[in-house]
PDB file of N, CA and C in Angstrom:
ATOM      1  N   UNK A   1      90.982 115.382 122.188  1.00  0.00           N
ATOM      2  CA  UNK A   1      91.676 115.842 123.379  1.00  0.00           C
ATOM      3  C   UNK A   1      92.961 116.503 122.930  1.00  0.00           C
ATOM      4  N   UNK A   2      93.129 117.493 123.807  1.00  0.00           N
ATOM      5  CA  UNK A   2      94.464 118.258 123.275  1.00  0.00           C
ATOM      6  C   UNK A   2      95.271 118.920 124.695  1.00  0.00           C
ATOM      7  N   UNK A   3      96.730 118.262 124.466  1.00  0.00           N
ATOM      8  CA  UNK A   3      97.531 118.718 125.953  1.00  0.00           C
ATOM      9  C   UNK A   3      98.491 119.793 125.488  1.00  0.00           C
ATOM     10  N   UNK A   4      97.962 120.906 126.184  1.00  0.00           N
ATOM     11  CA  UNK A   4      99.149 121.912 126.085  1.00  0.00           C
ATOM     12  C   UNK A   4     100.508 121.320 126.323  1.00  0.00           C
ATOM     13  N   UNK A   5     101.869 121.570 124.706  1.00  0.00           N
ATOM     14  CA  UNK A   5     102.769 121.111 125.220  1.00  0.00           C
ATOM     15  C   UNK A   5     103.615 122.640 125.587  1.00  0.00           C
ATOM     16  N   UNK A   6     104.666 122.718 125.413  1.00  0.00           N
ATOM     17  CA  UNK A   6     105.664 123.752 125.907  1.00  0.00           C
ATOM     18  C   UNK A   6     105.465 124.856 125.052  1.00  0.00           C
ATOM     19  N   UNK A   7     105.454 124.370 123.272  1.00  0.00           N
ATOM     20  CA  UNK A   7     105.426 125.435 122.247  1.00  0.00           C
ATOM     21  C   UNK A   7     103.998 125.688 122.405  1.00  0.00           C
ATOM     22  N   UNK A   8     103.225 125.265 122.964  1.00  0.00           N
ATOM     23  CA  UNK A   8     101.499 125.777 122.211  1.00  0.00           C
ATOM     24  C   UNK A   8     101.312 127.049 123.336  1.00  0.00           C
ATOM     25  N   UNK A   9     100.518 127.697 122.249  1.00  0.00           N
ATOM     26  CA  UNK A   9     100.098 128.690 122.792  1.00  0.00           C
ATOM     27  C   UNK A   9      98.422 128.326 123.367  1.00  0.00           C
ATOM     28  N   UNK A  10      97.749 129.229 124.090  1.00  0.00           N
ATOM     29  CA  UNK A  10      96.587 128.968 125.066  1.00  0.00           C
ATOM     30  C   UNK A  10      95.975 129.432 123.684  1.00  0.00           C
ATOM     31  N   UNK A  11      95.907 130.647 123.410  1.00  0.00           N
ATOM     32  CA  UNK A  11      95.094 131.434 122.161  1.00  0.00           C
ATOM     33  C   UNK A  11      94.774 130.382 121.060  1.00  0.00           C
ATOM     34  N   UNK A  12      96.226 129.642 120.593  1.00  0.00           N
ATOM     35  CA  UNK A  12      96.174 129.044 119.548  1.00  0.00           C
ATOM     36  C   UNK A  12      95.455 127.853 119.359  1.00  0.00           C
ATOM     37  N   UNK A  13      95.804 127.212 121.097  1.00  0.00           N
ATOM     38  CA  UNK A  13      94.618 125.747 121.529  1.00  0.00           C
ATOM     39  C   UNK A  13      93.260 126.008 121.286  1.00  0.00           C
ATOM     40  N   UNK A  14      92.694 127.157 122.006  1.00  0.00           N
ATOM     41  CA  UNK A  14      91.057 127.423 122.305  1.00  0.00           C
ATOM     42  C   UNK A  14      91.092 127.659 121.010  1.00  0.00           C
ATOM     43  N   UNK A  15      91.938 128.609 119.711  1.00  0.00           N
ATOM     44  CA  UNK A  15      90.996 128.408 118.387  1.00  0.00           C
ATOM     45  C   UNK A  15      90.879 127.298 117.499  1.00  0.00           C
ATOM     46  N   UNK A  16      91.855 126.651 117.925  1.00  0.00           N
ATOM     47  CA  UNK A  16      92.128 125.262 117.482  1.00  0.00           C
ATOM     48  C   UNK A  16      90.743 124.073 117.485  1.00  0.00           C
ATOM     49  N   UNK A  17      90.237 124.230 118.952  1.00  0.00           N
ATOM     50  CA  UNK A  17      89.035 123.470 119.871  1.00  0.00           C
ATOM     51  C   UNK A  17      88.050 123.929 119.137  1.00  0.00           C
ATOM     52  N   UNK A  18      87.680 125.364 118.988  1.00  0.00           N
ATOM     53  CA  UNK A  18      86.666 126.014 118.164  1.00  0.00           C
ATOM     54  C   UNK A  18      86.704 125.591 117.377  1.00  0.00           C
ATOM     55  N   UNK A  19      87.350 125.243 116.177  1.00  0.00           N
ATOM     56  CA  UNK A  19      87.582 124.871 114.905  1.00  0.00           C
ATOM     57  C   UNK A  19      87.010 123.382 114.756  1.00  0.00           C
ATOM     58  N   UNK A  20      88.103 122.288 115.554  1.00  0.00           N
ATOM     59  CA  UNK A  20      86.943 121.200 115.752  1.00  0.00           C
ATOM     60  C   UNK A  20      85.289 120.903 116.114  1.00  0.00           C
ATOM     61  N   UNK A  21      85.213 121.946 117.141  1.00  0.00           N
ATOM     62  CA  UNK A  21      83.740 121.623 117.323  1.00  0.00           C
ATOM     63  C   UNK A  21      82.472 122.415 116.078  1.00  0.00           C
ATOM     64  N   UNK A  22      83.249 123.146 115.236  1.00  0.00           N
ATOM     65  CA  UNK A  22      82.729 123.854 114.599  1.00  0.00           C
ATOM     66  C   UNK A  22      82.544 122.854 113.317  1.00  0.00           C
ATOM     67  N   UNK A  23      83.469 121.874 113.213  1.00  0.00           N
ATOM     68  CA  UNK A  23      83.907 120.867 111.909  1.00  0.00           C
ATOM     69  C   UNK A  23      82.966 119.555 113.000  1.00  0.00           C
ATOM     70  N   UNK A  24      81.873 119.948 113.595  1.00  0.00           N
ATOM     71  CA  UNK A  24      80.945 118.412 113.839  1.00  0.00           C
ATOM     72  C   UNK A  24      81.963 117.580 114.769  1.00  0.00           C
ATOM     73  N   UNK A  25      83.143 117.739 116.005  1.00  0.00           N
ATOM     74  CA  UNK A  25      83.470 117.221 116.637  1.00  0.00           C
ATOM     75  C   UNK A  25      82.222 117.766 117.719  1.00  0.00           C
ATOM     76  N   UNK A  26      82.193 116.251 118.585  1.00  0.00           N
ATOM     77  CA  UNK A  26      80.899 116.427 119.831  1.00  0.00           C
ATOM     78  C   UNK A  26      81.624 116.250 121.111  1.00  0.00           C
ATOM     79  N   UNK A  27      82.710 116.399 121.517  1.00  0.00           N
ATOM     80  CA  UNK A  27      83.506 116.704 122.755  1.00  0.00           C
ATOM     81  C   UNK A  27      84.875 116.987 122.433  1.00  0.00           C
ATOM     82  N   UNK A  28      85.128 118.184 123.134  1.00  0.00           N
ATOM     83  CA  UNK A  28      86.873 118.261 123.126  1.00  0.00           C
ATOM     84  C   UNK A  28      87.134 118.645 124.565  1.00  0.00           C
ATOM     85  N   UNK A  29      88.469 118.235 124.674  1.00  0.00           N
ATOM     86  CA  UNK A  29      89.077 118.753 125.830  1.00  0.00           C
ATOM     87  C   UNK A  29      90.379 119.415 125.937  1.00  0.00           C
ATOM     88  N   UNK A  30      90.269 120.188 126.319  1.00  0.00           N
ATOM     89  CA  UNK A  30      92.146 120.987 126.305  1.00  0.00           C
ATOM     90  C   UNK A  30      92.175 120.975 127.503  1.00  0.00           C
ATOM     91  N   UNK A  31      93.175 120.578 127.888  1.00  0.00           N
ATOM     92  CA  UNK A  31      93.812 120.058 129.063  1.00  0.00           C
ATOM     93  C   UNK A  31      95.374 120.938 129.568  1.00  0.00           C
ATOM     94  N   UNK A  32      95.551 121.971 130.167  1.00  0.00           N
ATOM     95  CA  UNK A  32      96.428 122.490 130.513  1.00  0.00           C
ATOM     96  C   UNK A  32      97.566 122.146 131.302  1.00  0.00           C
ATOM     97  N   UNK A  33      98.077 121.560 131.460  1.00  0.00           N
ATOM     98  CA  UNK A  33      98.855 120.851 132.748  1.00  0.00           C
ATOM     99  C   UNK A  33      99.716 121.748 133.751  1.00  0.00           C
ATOM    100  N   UNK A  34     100.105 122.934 133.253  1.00  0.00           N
ATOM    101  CA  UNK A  34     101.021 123.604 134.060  1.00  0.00           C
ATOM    102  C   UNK A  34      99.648 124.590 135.099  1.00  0.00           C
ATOM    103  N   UNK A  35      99.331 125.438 134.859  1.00  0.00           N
ATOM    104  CA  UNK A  35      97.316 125.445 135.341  1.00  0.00           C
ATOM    105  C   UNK A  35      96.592 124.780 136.202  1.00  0.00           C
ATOM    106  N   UNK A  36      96.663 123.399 135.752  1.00  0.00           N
ATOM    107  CA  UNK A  36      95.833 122.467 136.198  1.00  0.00           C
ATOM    108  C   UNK A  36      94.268 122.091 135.501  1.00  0.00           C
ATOM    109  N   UNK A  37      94.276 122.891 134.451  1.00  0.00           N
ATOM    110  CA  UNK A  37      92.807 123.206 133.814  1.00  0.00           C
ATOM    111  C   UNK A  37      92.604 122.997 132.485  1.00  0.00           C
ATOM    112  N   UNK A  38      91.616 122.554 132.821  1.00  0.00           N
ATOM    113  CA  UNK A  38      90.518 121.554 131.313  1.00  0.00           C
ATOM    114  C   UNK A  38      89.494 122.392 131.388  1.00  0.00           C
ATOM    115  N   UNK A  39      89.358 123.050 129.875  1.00  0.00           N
ATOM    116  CA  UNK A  39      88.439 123.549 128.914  1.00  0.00           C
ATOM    117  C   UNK A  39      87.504 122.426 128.323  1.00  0.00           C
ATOM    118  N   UNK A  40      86.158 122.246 128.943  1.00  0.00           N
ATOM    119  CA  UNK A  40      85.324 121.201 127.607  1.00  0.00           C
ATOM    120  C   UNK A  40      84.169 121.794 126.761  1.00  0.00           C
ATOM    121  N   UNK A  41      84.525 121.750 125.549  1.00  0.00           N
ATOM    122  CA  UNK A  41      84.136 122.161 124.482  1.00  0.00           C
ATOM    123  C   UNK A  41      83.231 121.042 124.086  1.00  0.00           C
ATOM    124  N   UNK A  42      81.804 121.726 123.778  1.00  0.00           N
ATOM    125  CA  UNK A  42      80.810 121.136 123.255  1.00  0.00           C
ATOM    126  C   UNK A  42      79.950 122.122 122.844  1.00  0.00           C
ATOM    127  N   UNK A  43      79.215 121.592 121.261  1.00  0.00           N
ATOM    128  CA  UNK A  43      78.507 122.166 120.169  1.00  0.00           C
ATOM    129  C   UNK A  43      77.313 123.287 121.138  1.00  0.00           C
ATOM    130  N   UNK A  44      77.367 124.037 120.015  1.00  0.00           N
ATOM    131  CA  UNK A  44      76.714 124.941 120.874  1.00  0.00           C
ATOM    132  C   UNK A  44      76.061 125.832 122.314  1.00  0.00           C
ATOM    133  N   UNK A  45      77.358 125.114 122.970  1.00  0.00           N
ATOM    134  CA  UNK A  45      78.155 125.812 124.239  1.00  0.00           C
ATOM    135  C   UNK A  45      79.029 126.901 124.374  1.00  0.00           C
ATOM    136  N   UNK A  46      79.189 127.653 125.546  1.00  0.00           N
ATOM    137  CA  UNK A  46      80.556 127.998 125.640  1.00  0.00           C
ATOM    138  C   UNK A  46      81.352 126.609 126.521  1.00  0.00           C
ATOM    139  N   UNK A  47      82.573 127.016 126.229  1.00  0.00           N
ATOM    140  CA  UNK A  47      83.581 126.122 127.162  1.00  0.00           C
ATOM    141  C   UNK A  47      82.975 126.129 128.786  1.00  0.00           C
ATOM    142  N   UNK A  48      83.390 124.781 128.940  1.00  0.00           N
ATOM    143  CA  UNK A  48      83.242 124.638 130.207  1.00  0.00           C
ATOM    144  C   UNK A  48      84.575 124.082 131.270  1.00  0.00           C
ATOM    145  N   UNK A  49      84.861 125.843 132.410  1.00  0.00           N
ATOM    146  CA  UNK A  49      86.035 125.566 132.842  1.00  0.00           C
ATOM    147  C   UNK A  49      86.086 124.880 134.108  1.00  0.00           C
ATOM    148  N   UNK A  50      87.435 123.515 134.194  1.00  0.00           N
ATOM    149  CA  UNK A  50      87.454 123.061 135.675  1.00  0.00           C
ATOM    150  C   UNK A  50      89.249 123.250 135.924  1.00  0.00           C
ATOM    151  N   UNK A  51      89.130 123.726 137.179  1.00  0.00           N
ATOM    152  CA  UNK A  51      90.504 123.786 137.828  1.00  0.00           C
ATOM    153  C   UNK A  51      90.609 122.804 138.721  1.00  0.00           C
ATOM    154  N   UNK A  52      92.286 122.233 139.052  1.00  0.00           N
ATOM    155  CA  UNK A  52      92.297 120.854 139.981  1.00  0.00           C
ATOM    156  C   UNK A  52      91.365 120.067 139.929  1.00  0.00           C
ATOM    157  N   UNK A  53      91.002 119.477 138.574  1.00  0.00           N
ATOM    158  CA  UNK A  53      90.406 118.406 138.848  1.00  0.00           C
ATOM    159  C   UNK A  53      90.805 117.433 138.794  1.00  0.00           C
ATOM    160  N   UNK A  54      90.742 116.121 138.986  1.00  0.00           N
ATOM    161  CA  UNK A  54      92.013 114.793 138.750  1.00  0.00           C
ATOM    162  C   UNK A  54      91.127 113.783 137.995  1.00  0.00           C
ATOM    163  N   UNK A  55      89.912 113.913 137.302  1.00  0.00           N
ATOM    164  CA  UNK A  55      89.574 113.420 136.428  1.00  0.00           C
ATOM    165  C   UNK A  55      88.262 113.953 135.418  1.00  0.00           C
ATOM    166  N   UNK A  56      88.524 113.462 134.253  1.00  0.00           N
ATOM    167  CA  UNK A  56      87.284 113.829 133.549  1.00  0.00           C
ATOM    168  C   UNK A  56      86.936 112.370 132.907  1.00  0.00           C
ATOM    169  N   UNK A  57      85.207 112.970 132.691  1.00  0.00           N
ATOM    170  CA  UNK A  57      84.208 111.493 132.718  1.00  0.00           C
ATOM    171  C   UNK A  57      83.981 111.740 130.938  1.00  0.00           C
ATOM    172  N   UNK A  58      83.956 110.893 130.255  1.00  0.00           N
ATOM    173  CA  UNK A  58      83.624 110.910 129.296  1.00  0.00           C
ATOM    174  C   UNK A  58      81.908 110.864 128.714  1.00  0.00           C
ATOM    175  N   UNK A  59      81.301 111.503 127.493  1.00  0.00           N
ATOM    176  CA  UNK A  59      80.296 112.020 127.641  1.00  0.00           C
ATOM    177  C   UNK A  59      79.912 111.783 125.694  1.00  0.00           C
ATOM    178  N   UNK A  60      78.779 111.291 126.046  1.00  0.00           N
ATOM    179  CA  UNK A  60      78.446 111.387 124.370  1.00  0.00           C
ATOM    180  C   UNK A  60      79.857 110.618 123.532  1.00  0.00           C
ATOM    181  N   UNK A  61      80.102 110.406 122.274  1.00  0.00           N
ATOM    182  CA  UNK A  61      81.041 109.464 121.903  1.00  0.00           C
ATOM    183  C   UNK A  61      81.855 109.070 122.871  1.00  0.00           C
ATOM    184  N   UNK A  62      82.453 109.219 124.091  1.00  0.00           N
ATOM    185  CA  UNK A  62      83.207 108.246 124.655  1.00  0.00           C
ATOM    186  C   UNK A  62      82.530 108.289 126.068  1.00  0.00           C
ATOM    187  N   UNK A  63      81.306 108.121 125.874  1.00  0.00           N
ATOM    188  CA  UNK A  63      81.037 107.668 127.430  1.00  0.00           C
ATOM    189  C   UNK A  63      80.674 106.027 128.222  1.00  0.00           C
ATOM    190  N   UNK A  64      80.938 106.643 129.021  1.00  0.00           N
ATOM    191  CA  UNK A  64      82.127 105.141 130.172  1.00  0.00           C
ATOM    192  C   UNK A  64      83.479 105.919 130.377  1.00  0.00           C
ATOM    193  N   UNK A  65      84.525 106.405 129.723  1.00  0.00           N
ATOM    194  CA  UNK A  65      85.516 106.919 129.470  1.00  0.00           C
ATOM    195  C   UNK A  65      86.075 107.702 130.605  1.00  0.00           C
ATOM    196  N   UNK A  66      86.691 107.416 131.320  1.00  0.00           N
ATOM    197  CA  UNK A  66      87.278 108.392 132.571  1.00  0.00           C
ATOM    198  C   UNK A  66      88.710 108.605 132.299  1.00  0.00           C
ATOM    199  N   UNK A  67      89.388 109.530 132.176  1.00  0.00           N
ATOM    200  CA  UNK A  67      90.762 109.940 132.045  1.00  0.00           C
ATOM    201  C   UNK A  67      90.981 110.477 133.459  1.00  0.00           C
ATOM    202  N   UNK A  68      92.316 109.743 133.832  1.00  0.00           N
ATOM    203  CA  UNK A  68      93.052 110.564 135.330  1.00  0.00           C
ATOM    204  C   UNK A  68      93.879 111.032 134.978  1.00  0.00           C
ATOM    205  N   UNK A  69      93.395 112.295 136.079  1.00  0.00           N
ATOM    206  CA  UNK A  69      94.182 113.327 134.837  1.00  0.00           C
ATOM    207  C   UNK A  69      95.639 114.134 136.635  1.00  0.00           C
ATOM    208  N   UNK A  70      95.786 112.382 137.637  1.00  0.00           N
ATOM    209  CA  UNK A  70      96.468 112.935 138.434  1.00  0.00           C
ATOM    210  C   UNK A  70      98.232 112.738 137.880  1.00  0.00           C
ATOM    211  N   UNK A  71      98.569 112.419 137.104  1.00  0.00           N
ATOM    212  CA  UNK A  71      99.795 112.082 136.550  1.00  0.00           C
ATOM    213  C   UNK A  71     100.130 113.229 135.628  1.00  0.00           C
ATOM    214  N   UNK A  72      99.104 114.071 134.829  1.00  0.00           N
ATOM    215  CA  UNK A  72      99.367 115.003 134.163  1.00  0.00           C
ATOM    216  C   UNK A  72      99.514 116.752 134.792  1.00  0.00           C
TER     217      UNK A  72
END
């Protein structure tokens, strides 16, 4: 999981995410907070985009896993 902070750039996150899922990570999430929007990255996908959402479910290694994502 990765939260845009103030210095990160959007460009630099999504190649960042690529890079993990490319190195055998099986879920990522970039999580935008100023936006409202989570990118989920999984192997041989494109990203998958959600706006206003207030939670994500965890999937494959962390599933059960719910993050609220209304505080962020």
């Amino acid at each position: 999981m990765e939260v845009q902070s103030p210095s990160d750039s959007v460009p630099r996150l999504k190649r960042k995410m690529h890079e993990w899922i490319d190195n055998d990570a099986r879920l990522g999430w970039l999580i935008l907070p100023d936006s409202k929007t989570v990118y989920i990255y999984r192997p041989g996908q494109e990203p998958e985009f959600l706006t206003n959402t207030t939670q994500l479910k965890g999937e494959g290694p962390v599933e059960g896993f719910v993050l609220d994502l209304t505080e962020i």
